[in-house]
PDB file of N, CA and C in Angstrom:
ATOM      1  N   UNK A   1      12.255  16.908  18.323  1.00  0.00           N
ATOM      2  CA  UNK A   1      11.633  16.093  19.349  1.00  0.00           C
ATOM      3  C   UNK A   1      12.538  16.088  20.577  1.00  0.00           C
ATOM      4  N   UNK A   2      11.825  16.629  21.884  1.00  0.00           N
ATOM      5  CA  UNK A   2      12.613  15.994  22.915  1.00  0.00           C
ATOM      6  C   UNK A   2      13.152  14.687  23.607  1.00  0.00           C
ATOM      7  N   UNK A   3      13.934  14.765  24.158  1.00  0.00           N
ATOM      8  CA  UNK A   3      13.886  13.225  24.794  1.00  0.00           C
ATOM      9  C   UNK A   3      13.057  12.537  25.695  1.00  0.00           C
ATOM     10  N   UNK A   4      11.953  13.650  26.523  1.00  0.00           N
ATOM     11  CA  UNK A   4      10.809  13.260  27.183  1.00  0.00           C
ATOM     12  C   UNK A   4       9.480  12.685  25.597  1.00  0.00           C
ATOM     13  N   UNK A   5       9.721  13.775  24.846  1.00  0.00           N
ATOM     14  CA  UNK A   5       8.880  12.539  23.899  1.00  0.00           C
ATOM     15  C   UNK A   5       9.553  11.499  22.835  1.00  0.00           C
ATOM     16  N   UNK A   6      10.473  11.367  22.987  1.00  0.00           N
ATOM     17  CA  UNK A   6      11.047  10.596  22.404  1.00  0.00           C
ATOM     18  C   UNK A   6      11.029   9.259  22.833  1.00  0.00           C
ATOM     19  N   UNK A   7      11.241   9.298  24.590  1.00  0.00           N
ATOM     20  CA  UNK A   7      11.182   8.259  25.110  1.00  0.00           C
ATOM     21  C   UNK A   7       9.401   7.849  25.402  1.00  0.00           C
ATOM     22  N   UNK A   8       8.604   8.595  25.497  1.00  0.00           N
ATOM     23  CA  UNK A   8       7.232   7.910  25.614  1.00  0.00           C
ATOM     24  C   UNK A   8       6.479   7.681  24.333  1.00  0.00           C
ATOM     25  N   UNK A   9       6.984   7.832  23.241  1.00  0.00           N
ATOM     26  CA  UNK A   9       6.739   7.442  22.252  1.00  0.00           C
ATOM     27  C   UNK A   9       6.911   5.862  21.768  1.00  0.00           C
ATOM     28  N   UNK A  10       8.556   5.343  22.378  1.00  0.00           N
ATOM     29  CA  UNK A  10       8.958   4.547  22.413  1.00  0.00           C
ATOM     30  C   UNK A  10       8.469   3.666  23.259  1.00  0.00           C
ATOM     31  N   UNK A  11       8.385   4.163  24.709  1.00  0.00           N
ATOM     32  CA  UNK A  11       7.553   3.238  25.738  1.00  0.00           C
ATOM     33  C   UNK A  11       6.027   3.267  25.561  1.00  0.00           C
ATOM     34  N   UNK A  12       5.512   3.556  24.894  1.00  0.00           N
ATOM     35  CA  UNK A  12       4.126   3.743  24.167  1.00  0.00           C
ATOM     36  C   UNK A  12       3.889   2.581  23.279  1.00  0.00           C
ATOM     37  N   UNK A  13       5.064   2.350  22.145  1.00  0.00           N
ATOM     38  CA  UNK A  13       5.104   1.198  21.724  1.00  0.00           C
ATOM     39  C   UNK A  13       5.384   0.125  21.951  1.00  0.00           C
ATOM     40  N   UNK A  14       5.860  -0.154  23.352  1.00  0.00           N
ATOM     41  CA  UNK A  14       6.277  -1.541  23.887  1.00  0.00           C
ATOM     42  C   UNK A  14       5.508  -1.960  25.229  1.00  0.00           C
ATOM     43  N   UNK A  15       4.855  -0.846  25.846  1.00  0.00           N
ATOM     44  CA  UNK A  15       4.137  -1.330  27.057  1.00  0.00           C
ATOM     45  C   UNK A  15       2.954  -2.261  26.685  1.00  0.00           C
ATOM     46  N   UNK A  16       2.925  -3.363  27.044  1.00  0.00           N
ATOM     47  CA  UNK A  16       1.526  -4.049  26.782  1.00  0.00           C
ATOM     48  C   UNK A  16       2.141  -5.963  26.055  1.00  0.00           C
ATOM     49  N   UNK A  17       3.577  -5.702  25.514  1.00  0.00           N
ATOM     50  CA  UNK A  17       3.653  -6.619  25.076  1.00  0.00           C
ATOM     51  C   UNK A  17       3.825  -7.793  25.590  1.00  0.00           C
ATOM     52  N   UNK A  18       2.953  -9.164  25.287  1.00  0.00           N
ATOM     53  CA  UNK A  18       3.430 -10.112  26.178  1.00  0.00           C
ATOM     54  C   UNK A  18       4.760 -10.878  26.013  1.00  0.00           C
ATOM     55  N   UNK A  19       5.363 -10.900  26.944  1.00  0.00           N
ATOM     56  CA  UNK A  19       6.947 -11.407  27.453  1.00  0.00           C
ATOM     57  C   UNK A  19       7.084 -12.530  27.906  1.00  0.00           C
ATOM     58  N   UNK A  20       5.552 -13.300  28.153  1.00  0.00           N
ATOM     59  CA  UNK A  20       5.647 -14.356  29.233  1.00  0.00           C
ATOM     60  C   UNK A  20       6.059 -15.672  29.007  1.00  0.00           C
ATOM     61  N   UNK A  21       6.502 -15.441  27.635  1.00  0.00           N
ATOM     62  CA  UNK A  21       7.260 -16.671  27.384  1.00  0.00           C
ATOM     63  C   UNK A  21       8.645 -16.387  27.447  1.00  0.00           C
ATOM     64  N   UNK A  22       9.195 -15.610  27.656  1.00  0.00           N
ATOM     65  CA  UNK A  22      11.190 -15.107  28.320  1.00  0.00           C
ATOM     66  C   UNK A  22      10.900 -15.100  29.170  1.00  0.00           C
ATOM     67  N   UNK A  23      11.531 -16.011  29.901  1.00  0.00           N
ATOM     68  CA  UNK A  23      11.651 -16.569  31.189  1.00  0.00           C
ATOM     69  C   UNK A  23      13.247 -15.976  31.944  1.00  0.00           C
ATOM     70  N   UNK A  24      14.005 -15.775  31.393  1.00  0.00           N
ATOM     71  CA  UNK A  24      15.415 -15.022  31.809  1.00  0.00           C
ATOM     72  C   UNK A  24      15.111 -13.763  31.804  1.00  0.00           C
ATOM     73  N   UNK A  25      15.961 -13.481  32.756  1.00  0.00           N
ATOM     74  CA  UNK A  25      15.892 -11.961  33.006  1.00  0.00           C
ATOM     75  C   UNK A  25      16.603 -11.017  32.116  1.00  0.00           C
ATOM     76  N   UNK A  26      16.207  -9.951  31.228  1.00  0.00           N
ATOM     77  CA  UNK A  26      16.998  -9.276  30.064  1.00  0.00           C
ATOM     78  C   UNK A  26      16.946  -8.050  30.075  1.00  0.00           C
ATOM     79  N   UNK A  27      18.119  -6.906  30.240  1.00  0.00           N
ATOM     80  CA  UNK A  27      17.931  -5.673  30.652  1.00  0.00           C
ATOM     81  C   UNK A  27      18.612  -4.994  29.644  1.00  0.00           C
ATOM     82  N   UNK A  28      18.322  -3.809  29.080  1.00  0.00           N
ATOM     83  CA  UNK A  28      19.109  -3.331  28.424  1.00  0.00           C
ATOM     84  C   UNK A  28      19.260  -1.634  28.676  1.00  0.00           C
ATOM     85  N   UNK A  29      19.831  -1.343  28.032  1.00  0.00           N
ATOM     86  CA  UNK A  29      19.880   0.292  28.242  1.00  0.00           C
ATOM     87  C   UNK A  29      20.312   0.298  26.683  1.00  0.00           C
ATOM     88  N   UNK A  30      19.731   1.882  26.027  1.00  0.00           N
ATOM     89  CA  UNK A  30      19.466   2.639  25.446  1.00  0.00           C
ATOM     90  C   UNK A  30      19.882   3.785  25.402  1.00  0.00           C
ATOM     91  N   UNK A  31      21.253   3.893  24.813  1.00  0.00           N
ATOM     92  CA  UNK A  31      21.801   5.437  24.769  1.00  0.00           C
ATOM     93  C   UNK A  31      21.307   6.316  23.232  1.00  0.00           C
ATOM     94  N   UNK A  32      20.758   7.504  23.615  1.00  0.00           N
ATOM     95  CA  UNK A  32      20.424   8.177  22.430  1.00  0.00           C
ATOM     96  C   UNK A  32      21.309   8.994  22.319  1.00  0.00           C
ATOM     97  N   UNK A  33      21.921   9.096  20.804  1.00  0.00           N
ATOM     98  CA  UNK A  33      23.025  10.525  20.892  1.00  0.00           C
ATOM     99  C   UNK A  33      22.334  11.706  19.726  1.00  0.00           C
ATOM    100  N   UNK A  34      22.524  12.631  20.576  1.00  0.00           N
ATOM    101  CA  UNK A  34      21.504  14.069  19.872  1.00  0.00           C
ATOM    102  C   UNK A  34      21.431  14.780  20.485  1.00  0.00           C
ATOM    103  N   UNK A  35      21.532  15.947  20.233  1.00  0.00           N
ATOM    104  CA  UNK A  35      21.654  17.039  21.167  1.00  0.00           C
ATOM    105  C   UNK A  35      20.324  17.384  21.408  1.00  0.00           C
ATOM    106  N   UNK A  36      19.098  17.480  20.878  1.00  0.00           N
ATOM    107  CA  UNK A  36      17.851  17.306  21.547  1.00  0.00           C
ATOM    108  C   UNK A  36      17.323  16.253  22.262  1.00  0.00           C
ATOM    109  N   UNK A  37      17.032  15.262  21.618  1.00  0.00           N
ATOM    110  CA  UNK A  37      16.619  13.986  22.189  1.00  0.00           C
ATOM    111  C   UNK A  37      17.242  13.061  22.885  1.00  0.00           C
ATOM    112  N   UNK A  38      18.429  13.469  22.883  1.00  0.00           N
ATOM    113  CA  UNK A  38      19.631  12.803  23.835  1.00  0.00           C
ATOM    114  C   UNK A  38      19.156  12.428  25.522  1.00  0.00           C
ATOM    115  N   UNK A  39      20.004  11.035  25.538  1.00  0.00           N
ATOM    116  CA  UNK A  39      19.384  10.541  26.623  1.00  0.00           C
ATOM    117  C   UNK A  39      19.919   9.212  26.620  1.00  0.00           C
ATOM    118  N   UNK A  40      18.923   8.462  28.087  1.00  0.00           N
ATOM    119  CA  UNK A  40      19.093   6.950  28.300  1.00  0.00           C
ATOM    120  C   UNK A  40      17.905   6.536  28.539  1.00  0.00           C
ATOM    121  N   UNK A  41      17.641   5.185  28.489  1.00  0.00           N
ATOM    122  CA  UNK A  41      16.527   4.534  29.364  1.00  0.00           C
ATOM    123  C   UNK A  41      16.616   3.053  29.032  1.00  0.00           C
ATOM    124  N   UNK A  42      16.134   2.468  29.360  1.00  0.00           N
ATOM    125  CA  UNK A  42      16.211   1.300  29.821  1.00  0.00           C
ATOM    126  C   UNK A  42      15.074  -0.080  29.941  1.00  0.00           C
ATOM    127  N   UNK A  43      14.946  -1.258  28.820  1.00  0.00           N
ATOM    128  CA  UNK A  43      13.932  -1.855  28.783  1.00  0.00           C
ATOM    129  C   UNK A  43      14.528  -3.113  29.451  1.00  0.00           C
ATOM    130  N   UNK A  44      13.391  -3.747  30.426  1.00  0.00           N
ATOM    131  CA  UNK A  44      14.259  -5.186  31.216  1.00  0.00           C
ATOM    132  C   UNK A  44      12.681  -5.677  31.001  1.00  0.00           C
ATOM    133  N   UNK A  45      13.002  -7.400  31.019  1.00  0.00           N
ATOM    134  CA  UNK A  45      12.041  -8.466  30.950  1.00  0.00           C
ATOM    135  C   UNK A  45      12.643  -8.878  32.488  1.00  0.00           C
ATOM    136  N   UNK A  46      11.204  -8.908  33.259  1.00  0.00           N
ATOM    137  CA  UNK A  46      11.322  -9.429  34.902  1.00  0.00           C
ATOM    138  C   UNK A  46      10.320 -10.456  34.740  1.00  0.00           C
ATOM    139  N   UNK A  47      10.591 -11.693  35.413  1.00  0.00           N
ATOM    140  CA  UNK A  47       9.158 -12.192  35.742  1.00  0.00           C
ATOM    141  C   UNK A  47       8.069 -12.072  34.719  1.00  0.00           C
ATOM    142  N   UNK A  48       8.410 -12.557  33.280  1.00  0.00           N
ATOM    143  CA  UNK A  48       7.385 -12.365  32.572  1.00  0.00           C
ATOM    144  C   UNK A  48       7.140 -11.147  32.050  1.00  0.00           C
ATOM    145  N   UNK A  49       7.117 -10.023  32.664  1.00  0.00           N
ATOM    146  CA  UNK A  49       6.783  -8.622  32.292  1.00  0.00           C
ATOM    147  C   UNK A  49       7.761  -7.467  31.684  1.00  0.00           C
ATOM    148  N   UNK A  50       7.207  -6.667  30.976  1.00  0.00           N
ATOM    149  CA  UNK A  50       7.905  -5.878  30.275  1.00  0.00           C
ATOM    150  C   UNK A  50       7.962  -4.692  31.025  1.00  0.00           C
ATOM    151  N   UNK A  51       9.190  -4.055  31.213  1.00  0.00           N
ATOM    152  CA  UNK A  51       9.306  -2.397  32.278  1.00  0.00           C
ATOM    153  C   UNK A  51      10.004  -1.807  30.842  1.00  0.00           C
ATOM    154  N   UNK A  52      10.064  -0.386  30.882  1.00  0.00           N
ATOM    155  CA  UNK A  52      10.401   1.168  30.169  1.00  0.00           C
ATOM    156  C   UNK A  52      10.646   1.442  30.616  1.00  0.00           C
ATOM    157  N   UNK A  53      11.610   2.404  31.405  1.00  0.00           N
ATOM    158  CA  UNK A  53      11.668   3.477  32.258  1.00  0.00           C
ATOM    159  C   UNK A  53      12.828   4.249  31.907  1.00  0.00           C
ATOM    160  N   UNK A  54      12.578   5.748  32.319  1.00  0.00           N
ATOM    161  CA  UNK A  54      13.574   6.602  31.614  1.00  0.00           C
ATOM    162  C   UNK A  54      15.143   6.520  32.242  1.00  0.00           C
ATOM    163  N   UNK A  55      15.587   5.635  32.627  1.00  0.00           N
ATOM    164  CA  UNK A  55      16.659   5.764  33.443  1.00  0.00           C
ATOM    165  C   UNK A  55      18.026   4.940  33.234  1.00  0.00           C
ATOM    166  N   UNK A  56      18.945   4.987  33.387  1.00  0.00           N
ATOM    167  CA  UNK A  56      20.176   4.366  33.153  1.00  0.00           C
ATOM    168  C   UNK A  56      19.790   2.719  34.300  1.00  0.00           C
ATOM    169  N   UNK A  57      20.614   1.757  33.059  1.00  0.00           N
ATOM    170  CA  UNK A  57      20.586   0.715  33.584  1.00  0.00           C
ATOM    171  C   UNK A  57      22.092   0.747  33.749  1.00  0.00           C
ATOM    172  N   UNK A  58      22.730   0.037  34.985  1.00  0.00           N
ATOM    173  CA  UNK A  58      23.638   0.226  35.441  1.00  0.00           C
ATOM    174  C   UNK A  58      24.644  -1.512  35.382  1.00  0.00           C
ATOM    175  N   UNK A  59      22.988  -2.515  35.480  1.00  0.00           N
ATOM    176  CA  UNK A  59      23.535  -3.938  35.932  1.00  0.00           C
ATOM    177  C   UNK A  59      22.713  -4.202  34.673  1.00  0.00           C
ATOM    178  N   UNK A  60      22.846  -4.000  33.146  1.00  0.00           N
ATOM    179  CA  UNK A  60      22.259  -4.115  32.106  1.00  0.00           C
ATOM    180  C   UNK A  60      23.043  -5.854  31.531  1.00  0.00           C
ATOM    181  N   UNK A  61      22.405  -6.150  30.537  1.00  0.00           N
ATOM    182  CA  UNK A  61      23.236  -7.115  29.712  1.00  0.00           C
ATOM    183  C   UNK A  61      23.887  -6.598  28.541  1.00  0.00           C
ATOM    184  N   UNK A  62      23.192  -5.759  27.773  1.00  0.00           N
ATOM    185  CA  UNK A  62      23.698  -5.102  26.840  1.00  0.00           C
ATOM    186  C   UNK A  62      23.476  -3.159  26.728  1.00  0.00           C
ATOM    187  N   UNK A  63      23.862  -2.791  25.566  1.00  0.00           N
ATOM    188  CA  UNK A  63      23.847  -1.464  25.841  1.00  0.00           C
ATOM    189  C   UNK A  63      23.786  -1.201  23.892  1.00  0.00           C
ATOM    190  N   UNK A  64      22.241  -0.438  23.782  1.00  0.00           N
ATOM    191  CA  UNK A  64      22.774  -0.196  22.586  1.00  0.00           C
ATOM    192  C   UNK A  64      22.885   1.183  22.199  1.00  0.00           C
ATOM    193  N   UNK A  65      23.265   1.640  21.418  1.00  0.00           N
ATOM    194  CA  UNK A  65      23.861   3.205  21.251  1.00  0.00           C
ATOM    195  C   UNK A  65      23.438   3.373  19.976  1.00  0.00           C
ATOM    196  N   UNK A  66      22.477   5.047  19.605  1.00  0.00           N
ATOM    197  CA  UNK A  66      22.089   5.011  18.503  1.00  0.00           C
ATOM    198  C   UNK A  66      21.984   6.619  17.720  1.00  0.00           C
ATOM    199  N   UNK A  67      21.632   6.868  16.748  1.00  0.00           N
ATOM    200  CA  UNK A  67      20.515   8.197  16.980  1.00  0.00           C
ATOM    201  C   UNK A  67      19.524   7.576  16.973  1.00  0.00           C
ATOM    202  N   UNK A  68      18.042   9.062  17.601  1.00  0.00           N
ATOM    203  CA  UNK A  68      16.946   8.838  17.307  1.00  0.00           C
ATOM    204  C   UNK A  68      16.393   8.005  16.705  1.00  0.00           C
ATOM    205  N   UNK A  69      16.337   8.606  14.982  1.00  0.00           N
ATOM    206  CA  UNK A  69      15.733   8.002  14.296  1.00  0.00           C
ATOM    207  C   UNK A  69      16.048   6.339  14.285  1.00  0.00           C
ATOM    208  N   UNK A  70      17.183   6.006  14.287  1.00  0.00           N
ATOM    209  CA  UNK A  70      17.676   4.727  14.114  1.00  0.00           C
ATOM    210  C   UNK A  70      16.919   3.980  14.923  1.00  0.00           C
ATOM    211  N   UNK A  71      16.882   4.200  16.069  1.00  0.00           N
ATOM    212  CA  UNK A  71      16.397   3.289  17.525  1.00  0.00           C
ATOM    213  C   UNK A  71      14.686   3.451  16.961  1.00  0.00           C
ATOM    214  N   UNK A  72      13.607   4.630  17.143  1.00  0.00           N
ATOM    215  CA  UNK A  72      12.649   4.687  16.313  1.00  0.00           C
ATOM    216  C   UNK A  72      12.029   3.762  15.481  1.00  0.00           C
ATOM    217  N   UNK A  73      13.138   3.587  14.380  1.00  0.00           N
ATOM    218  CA  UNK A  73      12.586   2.452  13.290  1.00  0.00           C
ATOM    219  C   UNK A  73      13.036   0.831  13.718  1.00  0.00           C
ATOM    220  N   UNK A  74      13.754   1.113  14.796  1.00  0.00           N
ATOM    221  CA  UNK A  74      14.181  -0.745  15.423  1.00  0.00           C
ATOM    222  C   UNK A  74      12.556  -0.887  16.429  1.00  0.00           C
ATOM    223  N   UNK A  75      12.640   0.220  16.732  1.00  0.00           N
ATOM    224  CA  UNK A  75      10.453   0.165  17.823  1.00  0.00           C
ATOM    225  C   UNK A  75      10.031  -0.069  16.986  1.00  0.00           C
ATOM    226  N   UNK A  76       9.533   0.497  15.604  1.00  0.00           N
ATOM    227  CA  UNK A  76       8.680   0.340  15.084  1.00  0.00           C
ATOM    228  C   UNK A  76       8.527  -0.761  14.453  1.00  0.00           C
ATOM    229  N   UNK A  77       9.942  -1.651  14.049  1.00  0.00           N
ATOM    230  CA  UNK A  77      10.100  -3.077  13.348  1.00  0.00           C
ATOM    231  C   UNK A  77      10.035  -2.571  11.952  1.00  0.00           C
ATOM    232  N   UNK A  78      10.372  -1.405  11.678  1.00  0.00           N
ATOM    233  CA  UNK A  78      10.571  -0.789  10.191  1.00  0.00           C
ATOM    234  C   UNK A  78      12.386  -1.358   9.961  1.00  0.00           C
ATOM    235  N   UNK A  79      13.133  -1.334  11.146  1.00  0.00           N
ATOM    236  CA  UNK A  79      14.375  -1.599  10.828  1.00  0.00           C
ATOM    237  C   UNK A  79      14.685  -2.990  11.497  1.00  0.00           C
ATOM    238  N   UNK A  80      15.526  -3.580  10.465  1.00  0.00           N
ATOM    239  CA  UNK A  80      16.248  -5.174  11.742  1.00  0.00           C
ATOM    240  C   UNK A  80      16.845  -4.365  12.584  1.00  0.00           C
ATOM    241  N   UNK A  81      17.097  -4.610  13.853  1.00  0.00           N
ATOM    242  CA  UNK A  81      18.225  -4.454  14.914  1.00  0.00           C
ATOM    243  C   UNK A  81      19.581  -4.911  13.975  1.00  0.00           C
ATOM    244  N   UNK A  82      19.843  -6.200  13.811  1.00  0.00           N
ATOM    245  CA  UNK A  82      21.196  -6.444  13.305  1.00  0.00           C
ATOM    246  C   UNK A  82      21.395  -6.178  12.191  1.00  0.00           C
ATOM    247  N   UNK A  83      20.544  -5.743  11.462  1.00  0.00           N
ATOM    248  CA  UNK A  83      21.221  -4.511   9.760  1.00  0.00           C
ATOM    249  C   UNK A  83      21.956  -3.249  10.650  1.00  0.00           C
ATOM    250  N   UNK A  84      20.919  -3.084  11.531  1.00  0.00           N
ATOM    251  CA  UNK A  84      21.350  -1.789  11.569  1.00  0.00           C
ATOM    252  C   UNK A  84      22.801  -1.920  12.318  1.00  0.00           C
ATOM    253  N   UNK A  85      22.813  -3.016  12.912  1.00  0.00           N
ATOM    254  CA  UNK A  85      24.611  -3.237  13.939  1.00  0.00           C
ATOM    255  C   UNK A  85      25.063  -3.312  12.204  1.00  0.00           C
ATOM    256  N   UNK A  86      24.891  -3.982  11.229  1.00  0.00           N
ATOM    257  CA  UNK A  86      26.277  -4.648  10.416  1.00  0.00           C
ATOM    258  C   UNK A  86      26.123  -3.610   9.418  1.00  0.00           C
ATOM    259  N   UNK A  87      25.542  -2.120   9.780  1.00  0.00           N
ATOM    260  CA  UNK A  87      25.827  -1.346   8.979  1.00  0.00           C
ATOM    261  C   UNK A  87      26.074  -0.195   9.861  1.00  0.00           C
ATOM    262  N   UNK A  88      26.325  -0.399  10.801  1.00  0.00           N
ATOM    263  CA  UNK A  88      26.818   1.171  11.804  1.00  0.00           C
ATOM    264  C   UNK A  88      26.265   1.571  12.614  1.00  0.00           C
ATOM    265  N   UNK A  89      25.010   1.797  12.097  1.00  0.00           N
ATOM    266  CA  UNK A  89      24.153   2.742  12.674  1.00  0.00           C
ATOM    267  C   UNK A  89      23.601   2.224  13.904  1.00  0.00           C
ATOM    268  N   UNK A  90      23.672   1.300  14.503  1.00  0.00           N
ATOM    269  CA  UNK A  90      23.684   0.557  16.194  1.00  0.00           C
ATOM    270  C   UNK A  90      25.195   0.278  16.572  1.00  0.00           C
ATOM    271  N   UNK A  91      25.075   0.412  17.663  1.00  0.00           N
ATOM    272  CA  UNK A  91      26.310   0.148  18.034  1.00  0.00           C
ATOM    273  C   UNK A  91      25.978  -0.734  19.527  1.00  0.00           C
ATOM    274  N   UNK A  92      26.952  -2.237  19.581  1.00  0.00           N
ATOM    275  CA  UNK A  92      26.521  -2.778  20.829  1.00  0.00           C
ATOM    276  C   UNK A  92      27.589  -2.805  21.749  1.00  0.00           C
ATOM    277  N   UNK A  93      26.939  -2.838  22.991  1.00  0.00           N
ATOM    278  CA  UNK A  93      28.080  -3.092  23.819  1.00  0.00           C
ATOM    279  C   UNK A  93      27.414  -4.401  24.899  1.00  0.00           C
ATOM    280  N   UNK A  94      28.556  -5.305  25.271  1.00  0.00           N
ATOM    281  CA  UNK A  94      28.081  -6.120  26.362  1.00  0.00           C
ATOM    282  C   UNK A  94      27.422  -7.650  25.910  1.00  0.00           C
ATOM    283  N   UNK A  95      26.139  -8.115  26.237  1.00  0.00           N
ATOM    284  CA  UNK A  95      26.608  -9.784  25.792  1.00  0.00           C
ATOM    285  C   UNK A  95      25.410  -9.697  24.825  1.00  0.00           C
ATOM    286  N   UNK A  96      26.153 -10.464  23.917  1.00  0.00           N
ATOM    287  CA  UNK A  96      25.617 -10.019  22.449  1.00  0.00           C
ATOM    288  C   UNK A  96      24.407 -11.376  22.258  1.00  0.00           C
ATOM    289  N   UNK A  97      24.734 -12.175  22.752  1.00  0.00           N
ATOM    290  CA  UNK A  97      23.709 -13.501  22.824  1.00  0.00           C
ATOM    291  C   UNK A  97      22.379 -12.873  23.702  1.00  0.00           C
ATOM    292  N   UNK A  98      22.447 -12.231  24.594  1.00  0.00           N
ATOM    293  CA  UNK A  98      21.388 -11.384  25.323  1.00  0.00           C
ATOM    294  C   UNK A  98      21.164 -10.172  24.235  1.00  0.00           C
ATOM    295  N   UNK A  99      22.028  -9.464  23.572  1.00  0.00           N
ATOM    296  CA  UNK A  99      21.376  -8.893  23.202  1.00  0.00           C
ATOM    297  C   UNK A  99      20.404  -9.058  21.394  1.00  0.00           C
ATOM    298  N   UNK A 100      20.710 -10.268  20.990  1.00  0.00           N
ATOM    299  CA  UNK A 100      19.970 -10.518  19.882  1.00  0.00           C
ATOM    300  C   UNK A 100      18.633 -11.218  20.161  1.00  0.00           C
ATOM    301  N   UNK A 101      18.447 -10.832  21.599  1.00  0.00           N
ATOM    302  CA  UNK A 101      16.919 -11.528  22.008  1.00  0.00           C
ATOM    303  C   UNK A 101      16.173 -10.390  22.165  1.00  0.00           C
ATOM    304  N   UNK A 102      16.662  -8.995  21.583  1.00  0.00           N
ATOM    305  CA  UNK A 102      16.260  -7.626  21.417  1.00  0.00           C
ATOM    306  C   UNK A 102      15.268  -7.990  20.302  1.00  0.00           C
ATOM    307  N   UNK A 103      15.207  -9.113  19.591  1.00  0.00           N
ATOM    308  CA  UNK A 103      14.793  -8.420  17.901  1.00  0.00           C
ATOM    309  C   UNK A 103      13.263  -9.534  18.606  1.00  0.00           C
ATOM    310  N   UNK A 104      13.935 -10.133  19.415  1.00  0.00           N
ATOM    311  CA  UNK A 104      12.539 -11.575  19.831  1.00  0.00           C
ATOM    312  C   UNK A 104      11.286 -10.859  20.740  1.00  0.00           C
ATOM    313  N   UNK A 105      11.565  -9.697  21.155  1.00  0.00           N
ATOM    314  CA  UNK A 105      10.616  -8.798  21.520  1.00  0.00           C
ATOM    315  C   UNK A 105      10.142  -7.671  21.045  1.00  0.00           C
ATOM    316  N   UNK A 106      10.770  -7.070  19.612  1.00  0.00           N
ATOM    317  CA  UNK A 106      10.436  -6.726  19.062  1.00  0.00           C
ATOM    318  C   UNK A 106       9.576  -7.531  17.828  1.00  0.00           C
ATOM    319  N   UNK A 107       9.759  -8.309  17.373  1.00  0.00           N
ATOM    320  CA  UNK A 107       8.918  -9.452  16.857  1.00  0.00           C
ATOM    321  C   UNK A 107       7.653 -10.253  17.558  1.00  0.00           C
ATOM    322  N   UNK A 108       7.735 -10.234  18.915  1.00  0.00           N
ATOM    323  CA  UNK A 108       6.392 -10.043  19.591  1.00  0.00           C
ATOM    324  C   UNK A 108       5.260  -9.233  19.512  1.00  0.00           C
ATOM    325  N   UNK A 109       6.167  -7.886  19.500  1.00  0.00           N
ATOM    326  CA  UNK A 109       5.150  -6.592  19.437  1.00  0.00           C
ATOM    327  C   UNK A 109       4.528  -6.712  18.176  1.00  0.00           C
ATOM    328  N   UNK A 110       5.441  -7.070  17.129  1.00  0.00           N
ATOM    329  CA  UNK A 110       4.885  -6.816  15.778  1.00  0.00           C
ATOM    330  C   UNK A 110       3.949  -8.187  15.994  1.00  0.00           C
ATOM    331  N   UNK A 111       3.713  -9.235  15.686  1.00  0.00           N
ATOM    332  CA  UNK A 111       2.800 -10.206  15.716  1.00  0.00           C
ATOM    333  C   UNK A 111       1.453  -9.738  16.679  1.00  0.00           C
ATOM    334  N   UNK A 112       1.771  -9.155  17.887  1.00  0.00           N
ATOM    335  CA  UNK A 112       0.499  -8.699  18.859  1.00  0.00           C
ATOM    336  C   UNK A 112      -0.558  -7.559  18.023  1.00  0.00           C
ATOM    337  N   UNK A 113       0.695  -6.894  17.197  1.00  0.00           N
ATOM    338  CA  UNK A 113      -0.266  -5.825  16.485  1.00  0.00           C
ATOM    339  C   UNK A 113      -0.870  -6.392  15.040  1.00  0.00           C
ATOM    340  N   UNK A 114       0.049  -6.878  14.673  1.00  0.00           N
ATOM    341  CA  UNK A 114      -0.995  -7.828  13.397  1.00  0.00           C
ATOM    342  C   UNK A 114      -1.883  -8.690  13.799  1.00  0.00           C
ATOM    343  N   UNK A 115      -2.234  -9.364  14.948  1.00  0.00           N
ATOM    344  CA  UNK A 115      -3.120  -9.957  15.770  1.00  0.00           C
ATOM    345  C   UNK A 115      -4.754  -8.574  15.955  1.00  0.00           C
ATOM    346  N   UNK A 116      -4.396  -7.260  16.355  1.00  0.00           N
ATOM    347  CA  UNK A 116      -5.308  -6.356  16.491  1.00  0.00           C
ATOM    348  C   UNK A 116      -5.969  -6.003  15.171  1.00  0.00           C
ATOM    349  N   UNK A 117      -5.021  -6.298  14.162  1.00  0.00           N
ATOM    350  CA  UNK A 117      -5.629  -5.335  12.599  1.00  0.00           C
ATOM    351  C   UNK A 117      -7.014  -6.439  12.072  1.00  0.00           C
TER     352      UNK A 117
END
């Protein structure tokens, strides 16, 4: 898989979710390490709304670092975010209270989609 589909796969699964109850502003960046799919990008809560975009966040709160697959199954809510920190396979950088509000939007998504079934 490339990192052009790697990343719209990912932003595929998060565009749409409602945010409008995080009211703080929360940015993160997303380092993939892989020599195919390798890359960055970057999910921020603005004003209610959820952005994707393929690009380095620079003024981020946190930063998480992964392979593929790892990051993959944290989208899909197949994996906790913090198993995967207290077993390696995430790695964080930056403010960690911002970044365990990672799993509170991923737990959105999942409730929005059990809401559709």
């Amino acid at each position: 898989m490339t990192y052009a589909e790697f990343f719209y796969e990912v932003k595929n699964k998060f565009m749409g979710t409602d945010v409008s109850d995080i009211k703080e502003h929360l940015a993160y960046q997303f380092c993939i390490e892989d020599e195919e799919a390798g890359g960055a990008f970057y999910v921020e809560v603005k004003d209610g709304q959820l952005f994707v975009e393929p690009y380095e966040y620079y003024d981020r709160d946190a930063m998480f670092i992964s392979d593929p697959d790892t990051l993959m199954k944290i989208a899909e809510g197949k994996t906790d975010p913090v198993w995967a920190f207290t077993t390696q396979k995430l790695k964080v950088e930056g403010n960690i209270d911002k970044a365990l509000r990672l799993k509170e939007i991923i737990d959105m998504k999942q409730k929005e989609a059990k809401k559709k079934k």
